[in-house]
Structures are given as C-alpha cells and as structure tokens.
N, C-alpha and C. Protein backbone atom coordinates (compact mmCIF):
# COMPACT_ATOMS: atom_id res chain seq x y z
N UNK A 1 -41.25 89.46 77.35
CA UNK A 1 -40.79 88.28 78.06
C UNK A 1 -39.34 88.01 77.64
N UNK A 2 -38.51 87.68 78.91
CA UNK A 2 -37.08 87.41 78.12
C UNK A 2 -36.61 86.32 77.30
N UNK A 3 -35.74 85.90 77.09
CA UNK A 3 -35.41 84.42 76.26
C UNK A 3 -35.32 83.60 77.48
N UNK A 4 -34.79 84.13 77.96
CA UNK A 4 -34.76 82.99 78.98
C UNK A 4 -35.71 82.19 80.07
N UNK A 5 -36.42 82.89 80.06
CA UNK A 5 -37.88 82.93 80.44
C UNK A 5 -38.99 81.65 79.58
N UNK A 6 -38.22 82.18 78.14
CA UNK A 6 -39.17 81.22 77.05
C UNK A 6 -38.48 79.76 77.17
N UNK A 7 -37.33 79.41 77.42
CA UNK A 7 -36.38 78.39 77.33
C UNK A 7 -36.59 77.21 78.56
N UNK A 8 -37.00 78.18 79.57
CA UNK A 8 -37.00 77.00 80.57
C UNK A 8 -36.28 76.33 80.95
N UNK A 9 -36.16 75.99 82.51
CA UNK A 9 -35.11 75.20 82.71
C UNK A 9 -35.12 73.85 82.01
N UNK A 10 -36.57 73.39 82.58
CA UNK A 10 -36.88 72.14 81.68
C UNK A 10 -36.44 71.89 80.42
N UNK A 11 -36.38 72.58 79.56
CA UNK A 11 -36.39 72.71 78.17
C UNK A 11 -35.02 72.86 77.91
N UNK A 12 -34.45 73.04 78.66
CA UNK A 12 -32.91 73.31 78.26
C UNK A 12 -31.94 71.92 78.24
N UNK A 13 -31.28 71.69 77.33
CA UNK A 13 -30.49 70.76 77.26
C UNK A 13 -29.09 70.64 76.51
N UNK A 14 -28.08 70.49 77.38
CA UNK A 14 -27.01 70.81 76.90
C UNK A 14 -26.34 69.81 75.99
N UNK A 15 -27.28 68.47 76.23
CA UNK A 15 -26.74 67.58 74.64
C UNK A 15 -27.63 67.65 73.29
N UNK A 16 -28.16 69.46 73.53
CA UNK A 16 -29.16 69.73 72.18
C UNK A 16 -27.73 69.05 71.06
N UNK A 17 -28.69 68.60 70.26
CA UNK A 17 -28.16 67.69 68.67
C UNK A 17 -28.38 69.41 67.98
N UNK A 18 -26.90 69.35 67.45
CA UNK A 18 -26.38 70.66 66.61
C UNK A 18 -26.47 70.43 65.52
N UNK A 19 -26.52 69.59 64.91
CA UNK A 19 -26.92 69.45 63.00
C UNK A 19 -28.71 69.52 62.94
N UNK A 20 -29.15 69.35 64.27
CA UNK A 20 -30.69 70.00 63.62
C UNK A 20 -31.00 71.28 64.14
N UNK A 21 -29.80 71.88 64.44
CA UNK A 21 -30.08 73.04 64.38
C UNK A 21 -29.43 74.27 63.40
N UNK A 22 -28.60 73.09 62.67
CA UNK A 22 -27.82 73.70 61.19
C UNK A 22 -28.66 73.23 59.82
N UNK A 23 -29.95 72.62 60.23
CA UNK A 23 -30.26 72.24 59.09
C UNK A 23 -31.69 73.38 59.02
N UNK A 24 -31.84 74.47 59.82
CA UNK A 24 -32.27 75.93 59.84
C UNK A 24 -31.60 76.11 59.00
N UNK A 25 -30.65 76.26 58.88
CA UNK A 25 -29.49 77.32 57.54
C UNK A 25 -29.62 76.54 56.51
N UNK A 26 -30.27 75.41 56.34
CA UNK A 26 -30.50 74.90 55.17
C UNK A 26 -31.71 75.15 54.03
N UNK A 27 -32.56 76.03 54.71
CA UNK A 27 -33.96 76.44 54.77
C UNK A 27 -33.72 77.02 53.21
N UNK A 28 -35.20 77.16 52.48
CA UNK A 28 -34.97 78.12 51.06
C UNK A 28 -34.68 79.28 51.41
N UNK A 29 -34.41 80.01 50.41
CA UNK A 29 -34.32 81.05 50.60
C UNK A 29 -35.46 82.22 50.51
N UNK A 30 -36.59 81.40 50.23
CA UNK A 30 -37.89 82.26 50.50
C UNK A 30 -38.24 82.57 51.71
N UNK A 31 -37.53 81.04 52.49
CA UNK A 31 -38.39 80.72 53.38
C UNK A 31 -37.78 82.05 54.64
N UNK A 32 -36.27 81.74 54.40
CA UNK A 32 -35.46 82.94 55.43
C UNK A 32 -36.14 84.34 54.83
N UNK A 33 -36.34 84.64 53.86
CA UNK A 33 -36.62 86.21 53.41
C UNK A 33 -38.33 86.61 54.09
N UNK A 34 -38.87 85.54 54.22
CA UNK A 34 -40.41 85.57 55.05
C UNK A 34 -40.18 85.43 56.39
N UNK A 35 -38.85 85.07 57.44
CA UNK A 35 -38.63 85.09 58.30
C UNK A 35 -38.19 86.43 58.46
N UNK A 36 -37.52 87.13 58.02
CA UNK A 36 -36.77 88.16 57.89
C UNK A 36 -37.66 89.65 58.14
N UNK A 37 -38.84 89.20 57.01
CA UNK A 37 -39.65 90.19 56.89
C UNK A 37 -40.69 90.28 58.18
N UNK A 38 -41.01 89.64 58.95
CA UNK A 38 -42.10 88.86 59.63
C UNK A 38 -41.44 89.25 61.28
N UNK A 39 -40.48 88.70 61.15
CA UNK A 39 -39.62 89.16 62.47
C UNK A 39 -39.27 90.44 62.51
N UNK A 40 -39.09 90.92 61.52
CA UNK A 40 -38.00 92.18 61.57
C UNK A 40 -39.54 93.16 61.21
N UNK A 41 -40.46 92.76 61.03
CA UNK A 41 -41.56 94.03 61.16
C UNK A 41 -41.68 93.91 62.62
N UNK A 42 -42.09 92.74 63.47
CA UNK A 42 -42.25 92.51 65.05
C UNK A 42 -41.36 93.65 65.79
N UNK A 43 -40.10 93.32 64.94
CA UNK A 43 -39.08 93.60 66.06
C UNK A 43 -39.24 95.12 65.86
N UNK A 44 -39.23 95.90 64.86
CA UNK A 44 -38.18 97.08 64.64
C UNK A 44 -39.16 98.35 64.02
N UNK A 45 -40.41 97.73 63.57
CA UNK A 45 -41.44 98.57 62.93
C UNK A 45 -41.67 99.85 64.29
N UNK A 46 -42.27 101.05 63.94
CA UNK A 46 -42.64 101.80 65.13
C UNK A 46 -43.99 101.16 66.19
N UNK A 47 -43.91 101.70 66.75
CA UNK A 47 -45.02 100.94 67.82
C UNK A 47 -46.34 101.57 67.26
N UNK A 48 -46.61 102.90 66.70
CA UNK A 48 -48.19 103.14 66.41
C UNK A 48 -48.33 102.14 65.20
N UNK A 49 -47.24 101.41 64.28
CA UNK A 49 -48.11 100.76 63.07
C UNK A 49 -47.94 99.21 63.73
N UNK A 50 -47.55 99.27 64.97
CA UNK A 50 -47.83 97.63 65.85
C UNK A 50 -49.23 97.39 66.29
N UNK A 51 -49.71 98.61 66.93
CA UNK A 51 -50.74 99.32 67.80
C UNK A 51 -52.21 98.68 66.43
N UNK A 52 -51.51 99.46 65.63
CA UNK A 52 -52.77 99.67 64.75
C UNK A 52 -52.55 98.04 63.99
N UNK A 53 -51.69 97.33 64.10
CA UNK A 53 -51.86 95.88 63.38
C UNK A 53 -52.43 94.94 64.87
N UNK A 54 -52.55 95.54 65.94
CA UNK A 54 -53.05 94.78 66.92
C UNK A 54 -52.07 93.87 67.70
N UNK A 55 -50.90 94.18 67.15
CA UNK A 55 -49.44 92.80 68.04
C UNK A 55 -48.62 93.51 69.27
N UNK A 56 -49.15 94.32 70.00
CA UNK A 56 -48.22 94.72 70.63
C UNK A 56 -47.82 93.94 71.62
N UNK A 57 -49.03 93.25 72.21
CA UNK A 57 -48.71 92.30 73.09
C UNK A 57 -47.68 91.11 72.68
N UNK A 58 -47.78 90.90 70.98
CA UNK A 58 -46.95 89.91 70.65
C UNK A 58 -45.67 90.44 70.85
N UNK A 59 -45.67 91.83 70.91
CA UNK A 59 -43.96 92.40 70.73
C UNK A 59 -43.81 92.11 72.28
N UNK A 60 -44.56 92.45 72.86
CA UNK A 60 -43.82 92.37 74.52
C UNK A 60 -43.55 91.16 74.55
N UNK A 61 -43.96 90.15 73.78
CA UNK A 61 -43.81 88.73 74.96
C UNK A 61 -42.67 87.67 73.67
N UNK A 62 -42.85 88.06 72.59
CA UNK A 62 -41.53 87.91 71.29
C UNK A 62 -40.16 88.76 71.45
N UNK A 63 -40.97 90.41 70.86
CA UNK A 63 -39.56 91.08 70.37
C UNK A 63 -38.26 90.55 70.30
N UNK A 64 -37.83 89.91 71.40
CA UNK A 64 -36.40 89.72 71.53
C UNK A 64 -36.12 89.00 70.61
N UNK A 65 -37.10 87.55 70.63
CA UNK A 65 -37.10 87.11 69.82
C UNK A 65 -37.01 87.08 68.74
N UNK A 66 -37.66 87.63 67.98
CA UNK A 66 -38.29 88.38 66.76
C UNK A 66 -37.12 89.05 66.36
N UNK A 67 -36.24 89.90 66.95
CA UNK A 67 -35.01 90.77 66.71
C UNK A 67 -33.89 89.39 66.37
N UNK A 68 -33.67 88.56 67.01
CA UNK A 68 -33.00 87.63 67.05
C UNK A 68 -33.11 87.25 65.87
N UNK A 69 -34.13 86.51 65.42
CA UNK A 69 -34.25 85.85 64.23
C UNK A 69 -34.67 86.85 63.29
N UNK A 70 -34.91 87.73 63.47
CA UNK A 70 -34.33 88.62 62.59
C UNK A 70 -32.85 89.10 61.58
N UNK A 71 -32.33 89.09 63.06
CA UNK A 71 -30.96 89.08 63.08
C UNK A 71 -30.03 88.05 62.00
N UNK A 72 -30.14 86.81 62.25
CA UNK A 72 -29.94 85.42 62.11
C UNK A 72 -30.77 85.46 60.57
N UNK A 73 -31.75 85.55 60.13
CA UNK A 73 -32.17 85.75 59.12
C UNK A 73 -31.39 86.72 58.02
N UNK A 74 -31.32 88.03 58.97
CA UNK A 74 -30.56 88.83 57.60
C UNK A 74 -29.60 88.44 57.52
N UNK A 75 -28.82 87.97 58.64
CA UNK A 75 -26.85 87.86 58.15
C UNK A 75 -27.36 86.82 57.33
N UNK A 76 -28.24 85.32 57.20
CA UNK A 76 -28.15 84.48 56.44
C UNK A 76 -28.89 84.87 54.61
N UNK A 77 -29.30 85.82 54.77
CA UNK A 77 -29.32 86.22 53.65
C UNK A 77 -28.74 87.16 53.01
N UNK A 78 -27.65 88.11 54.31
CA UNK A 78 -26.93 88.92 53.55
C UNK A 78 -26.32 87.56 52.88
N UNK A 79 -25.90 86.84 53.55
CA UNK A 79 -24.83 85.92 53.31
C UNK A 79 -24.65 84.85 51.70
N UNK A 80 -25.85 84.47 51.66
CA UNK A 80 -26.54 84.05 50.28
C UNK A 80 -26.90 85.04 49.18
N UNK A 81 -27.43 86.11 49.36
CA UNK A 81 -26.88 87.32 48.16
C UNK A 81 -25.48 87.52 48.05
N UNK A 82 -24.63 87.30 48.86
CA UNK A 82 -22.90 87.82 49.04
C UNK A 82 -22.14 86.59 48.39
N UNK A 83 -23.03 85.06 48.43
CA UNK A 83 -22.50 84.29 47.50
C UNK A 83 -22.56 84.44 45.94
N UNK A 84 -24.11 84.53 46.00
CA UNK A 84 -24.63 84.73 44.41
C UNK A 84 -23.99 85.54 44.14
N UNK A 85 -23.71 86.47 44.48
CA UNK A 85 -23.43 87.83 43.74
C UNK A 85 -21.75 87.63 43.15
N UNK A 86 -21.05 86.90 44.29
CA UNK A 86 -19.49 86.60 44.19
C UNK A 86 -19.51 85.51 42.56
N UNK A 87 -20.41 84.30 42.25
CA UNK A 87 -20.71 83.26 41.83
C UNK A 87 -20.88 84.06 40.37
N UNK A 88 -21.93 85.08 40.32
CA UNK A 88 -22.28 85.43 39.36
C UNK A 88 -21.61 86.69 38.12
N UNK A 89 -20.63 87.06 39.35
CA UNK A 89 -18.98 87.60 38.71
C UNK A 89 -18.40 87.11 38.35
N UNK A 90 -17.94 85.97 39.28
CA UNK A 90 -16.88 85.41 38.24
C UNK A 90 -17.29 84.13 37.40
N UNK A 91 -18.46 84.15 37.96
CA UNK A 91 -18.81 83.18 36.27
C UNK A 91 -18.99 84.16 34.81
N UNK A 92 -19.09 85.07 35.28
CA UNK A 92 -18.66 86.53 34.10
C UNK A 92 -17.66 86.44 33.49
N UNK A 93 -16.50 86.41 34.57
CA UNK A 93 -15.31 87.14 34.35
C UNK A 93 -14.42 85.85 33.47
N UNK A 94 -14.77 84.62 34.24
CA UNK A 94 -14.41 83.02 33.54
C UNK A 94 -15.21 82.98 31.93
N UNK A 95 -16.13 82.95 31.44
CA UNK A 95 -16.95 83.30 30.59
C UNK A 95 -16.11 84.07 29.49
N UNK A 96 -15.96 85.44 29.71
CA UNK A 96 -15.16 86.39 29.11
C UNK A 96 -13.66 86.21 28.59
N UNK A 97 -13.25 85.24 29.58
CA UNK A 97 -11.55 84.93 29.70
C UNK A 97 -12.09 83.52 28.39
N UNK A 98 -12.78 83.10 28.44
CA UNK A 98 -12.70 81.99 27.70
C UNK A 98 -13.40 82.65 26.09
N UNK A 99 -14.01 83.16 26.10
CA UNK A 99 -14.55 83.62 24.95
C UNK A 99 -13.31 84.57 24.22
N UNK A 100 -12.45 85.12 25.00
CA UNK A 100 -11.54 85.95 24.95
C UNK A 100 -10.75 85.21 23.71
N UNK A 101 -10.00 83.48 24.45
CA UNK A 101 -9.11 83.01 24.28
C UNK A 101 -10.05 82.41 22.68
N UNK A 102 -11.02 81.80 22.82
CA UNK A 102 -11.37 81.21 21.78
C UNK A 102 -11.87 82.24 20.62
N UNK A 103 -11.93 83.65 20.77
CA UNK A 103 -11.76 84.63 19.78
C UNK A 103 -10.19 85.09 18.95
N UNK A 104 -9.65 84.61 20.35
CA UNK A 104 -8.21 84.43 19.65
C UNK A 104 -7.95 83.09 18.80
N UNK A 105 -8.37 81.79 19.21
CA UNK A 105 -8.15 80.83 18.53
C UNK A 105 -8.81 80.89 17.06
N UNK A 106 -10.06 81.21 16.57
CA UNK A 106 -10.49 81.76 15.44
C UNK A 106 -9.45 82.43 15.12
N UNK A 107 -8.56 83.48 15.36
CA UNK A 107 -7.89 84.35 14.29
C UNK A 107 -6.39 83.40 13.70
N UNK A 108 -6.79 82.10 14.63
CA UNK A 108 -5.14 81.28 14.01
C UNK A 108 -5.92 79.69 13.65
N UNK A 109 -6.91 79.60 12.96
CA UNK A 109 -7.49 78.49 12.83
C UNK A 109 -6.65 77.72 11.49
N UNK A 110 -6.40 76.37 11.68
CA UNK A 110 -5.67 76.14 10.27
C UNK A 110 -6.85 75.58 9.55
N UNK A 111 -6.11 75.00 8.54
CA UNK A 111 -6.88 75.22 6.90
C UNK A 111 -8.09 74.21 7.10
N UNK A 112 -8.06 73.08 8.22
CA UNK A 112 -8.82 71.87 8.12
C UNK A 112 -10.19 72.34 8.98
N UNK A 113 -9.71 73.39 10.23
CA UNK A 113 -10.33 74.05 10.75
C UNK A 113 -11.32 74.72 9.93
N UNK A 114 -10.78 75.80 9.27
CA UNK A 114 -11.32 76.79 8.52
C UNK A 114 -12.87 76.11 8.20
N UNK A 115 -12.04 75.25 7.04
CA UNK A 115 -13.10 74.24 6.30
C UNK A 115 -14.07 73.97 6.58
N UNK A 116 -13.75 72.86 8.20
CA UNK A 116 -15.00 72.74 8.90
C UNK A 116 -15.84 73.87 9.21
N UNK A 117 -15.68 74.64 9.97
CA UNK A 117 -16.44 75.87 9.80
C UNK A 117 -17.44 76.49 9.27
N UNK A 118 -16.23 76.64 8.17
CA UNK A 118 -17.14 77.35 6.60
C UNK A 118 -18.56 76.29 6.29
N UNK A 119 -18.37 75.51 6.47
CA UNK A 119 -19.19 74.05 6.32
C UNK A 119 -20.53 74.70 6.40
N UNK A 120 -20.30 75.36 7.97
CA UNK A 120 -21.85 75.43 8.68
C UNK A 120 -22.42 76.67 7.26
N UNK A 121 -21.81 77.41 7.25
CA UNK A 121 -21.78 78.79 6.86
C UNK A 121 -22.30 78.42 4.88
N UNK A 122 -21.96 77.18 4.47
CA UNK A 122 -22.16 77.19 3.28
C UNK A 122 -23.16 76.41 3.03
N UNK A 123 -23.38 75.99 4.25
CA UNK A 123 -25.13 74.87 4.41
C UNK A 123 -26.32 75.93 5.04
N UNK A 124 -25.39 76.71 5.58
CA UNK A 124 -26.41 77.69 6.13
C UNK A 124 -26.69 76.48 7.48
N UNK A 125 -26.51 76.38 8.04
CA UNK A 125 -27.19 75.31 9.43
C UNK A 125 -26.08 75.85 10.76
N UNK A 126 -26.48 75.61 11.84
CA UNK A 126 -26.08 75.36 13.00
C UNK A 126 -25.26 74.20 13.75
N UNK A 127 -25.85 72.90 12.58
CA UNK A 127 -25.22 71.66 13.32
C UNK A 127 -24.79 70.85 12.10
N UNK A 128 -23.57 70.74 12.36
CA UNK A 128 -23.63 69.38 11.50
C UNK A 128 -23.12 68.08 11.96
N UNK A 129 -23.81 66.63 11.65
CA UNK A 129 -23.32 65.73 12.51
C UNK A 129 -21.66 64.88 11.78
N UNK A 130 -21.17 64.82 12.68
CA UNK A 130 -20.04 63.55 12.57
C UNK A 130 -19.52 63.10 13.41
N UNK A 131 -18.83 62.07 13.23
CA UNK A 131 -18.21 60.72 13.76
C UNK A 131 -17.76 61.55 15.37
N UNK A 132 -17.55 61.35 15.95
CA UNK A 132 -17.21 61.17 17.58
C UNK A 132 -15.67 61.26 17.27
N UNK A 133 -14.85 60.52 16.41
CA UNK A 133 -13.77 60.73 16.54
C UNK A 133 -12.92 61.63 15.45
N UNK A 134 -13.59 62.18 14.78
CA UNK A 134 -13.49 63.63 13.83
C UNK A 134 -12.56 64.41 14.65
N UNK A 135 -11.62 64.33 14.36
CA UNK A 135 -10.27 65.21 15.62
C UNK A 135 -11.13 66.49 15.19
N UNK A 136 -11.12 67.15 13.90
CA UNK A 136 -11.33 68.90 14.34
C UNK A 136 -12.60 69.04 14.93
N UNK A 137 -13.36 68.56 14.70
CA UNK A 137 -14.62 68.50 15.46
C UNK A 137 -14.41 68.74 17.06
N UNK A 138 -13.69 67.64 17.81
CA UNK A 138 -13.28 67.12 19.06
C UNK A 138 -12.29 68.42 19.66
N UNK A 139 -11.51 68.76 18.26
CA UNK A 139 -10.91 69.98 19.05
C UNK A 139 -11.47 71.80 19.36
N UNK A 140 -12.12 71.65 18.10
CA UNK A 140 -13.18 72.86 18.20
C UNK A 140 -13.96 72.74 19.24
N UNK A 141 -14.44 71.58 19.46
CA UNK A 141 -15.31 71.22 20.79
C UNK A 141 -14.73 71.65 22.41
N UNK A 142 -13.18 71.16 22.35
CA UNK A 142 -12.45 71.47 23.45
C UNK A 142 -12.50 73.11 23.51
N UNK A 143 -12.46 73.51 22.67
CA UNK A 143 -11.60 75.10 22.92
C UNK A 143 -13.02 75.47 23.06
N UNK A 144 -14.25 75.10 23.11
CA UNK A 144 -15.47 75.59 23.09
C UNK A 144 -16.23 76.55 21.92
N UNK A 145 -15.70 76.71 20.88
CA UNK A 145 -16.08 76.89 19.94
C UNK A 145 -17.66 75.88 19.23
N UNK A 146 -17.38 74.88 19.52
CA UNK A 146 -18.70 74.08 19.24
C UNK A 146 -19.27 73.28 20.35
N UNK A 147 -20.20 72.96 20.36
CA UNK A 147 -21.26 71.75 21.60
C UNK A 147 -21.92 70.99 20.94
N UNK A 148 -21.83 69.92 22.13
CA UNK A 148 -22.69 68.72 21.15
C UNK A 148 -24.07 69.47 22.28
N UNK A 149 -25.24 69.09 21.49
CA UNK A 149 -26.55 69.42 21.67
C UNK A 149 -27.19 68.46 22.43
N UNK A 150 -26.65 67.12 22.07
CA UNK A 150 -26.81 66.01 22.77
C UNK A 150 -26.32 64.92 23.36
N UNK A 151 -26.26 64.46 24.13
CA UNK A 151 -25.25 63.14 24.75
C UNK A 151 -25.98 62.10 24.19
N UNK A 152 -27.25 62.11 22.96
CA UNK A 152 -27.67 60.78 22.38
C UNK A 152 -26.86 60.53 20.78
N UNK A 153 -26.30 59.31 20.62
CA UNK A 153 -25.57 59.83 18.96
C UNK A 153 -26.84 59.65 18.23
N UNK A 154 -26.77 60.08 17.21
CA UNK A 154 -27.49 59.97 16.01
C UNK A 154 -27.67 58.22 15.83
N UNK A 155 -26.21 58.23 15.32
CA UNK A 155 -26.21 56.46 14.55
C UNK A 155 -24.68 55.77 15.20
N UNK A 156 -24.62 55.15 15.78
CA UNK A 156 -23.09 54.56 16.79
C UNK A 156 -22.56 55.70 17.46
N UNK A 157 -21.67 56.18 16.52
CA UNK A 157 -20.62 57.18 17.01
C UNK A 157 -20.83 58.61 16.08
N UNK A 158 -22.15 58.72 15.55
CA UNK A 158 -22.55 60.04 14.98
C UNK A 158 -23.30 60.93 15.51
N UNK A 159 -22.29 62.46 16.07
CA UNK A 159 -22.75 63.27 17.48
C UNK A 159 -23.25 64.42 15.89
N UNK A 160 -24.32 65.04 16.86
CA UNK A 160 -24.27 66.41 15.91
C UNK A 160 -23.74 67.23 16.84
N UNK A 161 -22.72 68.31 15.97
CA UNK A 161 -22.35 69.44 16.41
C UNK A 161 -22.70 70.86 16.09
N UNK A 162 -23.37 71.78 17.12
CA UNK A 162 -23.57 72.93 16.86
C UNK A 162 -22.11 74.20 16.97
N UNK A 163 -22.50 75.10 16.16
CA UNK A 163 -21.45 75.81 16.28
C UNK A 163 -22.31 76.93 17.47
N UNK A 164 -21.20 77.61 18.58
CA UNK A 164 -21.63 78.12 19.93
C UNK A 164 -22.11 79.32 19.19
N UNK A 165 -23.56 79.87 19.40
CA UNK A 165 -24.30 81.53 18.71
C UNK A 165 -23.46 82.24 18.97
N UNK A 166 -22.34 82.68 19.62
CA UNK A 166 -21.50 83.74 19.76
C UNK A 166 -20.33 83.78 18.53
N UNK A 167 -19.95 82.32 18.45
CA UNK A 167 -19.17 81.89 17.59
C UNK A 167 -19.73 82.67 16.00
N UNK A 168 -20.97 82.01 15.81
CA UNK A 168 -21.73 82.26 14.48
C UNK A 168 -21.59 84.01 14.21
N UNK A 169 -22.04 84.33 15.08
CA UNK A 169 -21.96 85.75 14.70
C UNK A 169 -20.60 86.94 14.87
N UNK A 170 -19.57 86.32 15.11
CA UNK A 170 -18.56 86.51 15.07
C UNK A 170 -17.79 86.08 14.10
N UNK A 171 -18.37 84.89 13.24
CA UNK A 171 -17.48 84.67 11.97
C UNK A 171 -18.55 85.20 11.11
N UNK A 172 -19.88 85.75 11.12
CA UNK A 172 -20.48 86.40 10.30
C UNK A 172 -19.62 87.96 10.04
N UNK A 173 -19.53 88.08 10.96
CA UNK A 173 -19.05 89.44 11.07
C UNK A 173 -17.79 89.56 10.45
N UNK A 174 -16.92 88.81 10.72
CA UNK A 174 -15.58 88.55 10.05
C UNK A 174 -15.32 87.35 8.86
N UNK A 175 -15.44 87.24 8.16
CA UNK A 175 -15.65 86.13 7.13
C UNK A 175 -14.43 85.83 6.69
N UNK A 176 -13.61 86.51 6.65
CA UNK A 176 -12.01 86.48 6.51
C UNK A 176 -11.61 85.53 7.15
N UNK A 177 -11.71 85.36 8.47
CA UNK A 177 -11.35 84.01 9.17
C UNK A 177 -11.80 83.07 8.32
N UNK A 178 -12.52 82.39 7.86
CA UNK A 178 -12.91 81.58 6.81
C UNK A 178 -12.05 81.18 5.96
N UNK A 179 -11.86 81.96 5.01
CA UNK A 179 -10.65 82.00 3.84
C UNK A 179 -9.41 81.19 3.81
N UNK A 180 -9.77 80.43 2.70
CA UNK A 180 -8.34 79.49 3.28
C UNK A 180 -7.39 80.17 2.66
C-alpha cells in the first residue's frame, strides 16, 4: 500500500503542529534502536525469512513505511552514536590536557604547597579537612589537584579535602616532589 494511500485526504493537514512531531526525536534511545530493528527487519530482511515469520502481507501493506522509519531511525541513531562518540573524545582529550597541566604544576609546587601535600602522605589518608578559606587548599583545588567530597562542611567553614587518586599515585611514584 502506498503512503499516500495510508494518509488520506481526510487525514491530511497542512497546519499539522511540528513540535509534536519533533518530540519523536526526543524518544530514548532504546526506544529508536527497537524502531530501527523492527522496521528495518519489515523492510529489508529477504522475503523467505518474512514468509516463514508469517508478515508478508504486513510488508505489502507497511514496507514503505517500515523502510521510512527505518530510515529516520538509523540516521537518528547514526546521529546520537556520532554525538557520544564526538563527547566522549574530547572529554578525553580535555581530561588529558588538564591532567597534563596539573602534572606540570606538581613539578613547580612551592614550599607551602609541598607541605600540604606531604600532609596526606604522612597521615597516610586521602582527606584532610580545613577551613574553606585555606588559600593552598583553594588553590590546589582550582588547578584540580584536590576535591572537596562534599558540598556539606564538617563544622561552619570546615570542607574536607581529598587529594584526586591520580594525583596520589603520581606523588607516590615520585616523592621528590615532596621535598622541601
């Protein structure tokens, strides 16, 4: 059966409302990949494994259909793998550039720096808490070297700070940075 056939004159309307028909592309992404699969077996599978699933009649009086949203399905999921995939590079490549820079900032840490540091390393711990307005704290924090764990303080203005696991095992490894 053609599309046009399915559409009807009746049915046709040229002040169709276009945001409910963009809020299709809003769909999960399960939901398009079960459209995808579902249509695109209708449409494109050979006809003896149609025969033997019993739809052929559905293909004569769909297919087009079925190819269509098929169609419309894969570009919208090429399209959403082609984001992720873009998203998940360069949140790599940003990642790397920053770990980069703050591996460099470790090799020029001054003496107050150091200190703090060594802190974790001579308590043996991950976090230690202080004041909110502890400049090296606040600045180690900036360059991402440390995180607060929590947005609750301890006691007023007492954050605990963890040092970042990449960090830790990078001044394990190098202990020299340490050294005042």
């Amino acid at each position: 059966m053609p599309i046009t056939s399915l559409l009807g004159e009746s049915h046709y309307n040229e002040s169709m409302d276009f945001s409910k028909f963009l809020e299709w592309f809003k769909a999960a992404t399960s939901v398009i990949a079960a459209l995808f699969i579902a249509s695109g077996f209708l449409a494109w599978v050979p006809s003896r494994l149609i025969d033997g699933a019993r739809l052929t009649a559905k293909r004569e009086d769909y297919g087009e259909w079925a190819a269509l949203v098929a169609l419309l399905s894969g570009a919208l999921l090429l399209t959403r793998s082609s984001a992720w995939l873009f998203k998940q590079v360069t949140d790599a490549i940003e990642t790397r550039q920053r770990r980069k820079q703050a591996c460099s900032r470790l090799h020029s840490l001054s003496s107050d720096e150091r200190s703090f540091l060594a802190e974790y390393f001579e308590k043996d711990t991950r976090t230690l808490d202080r004041d909110m307005t502890h400049g090296v704290a606040q600045g180690l924090l900036r360059e991402g070297i440390l995180f607060r764990p929590s947005i609750a303080s301890k006691h007023y203005l007492t954050f605990a700070y963890n040092i970042q696991p990449w960090v830790w095992d990078y001044l394990l490894k190098r202990p020299e940075l340490l050294r005042p």
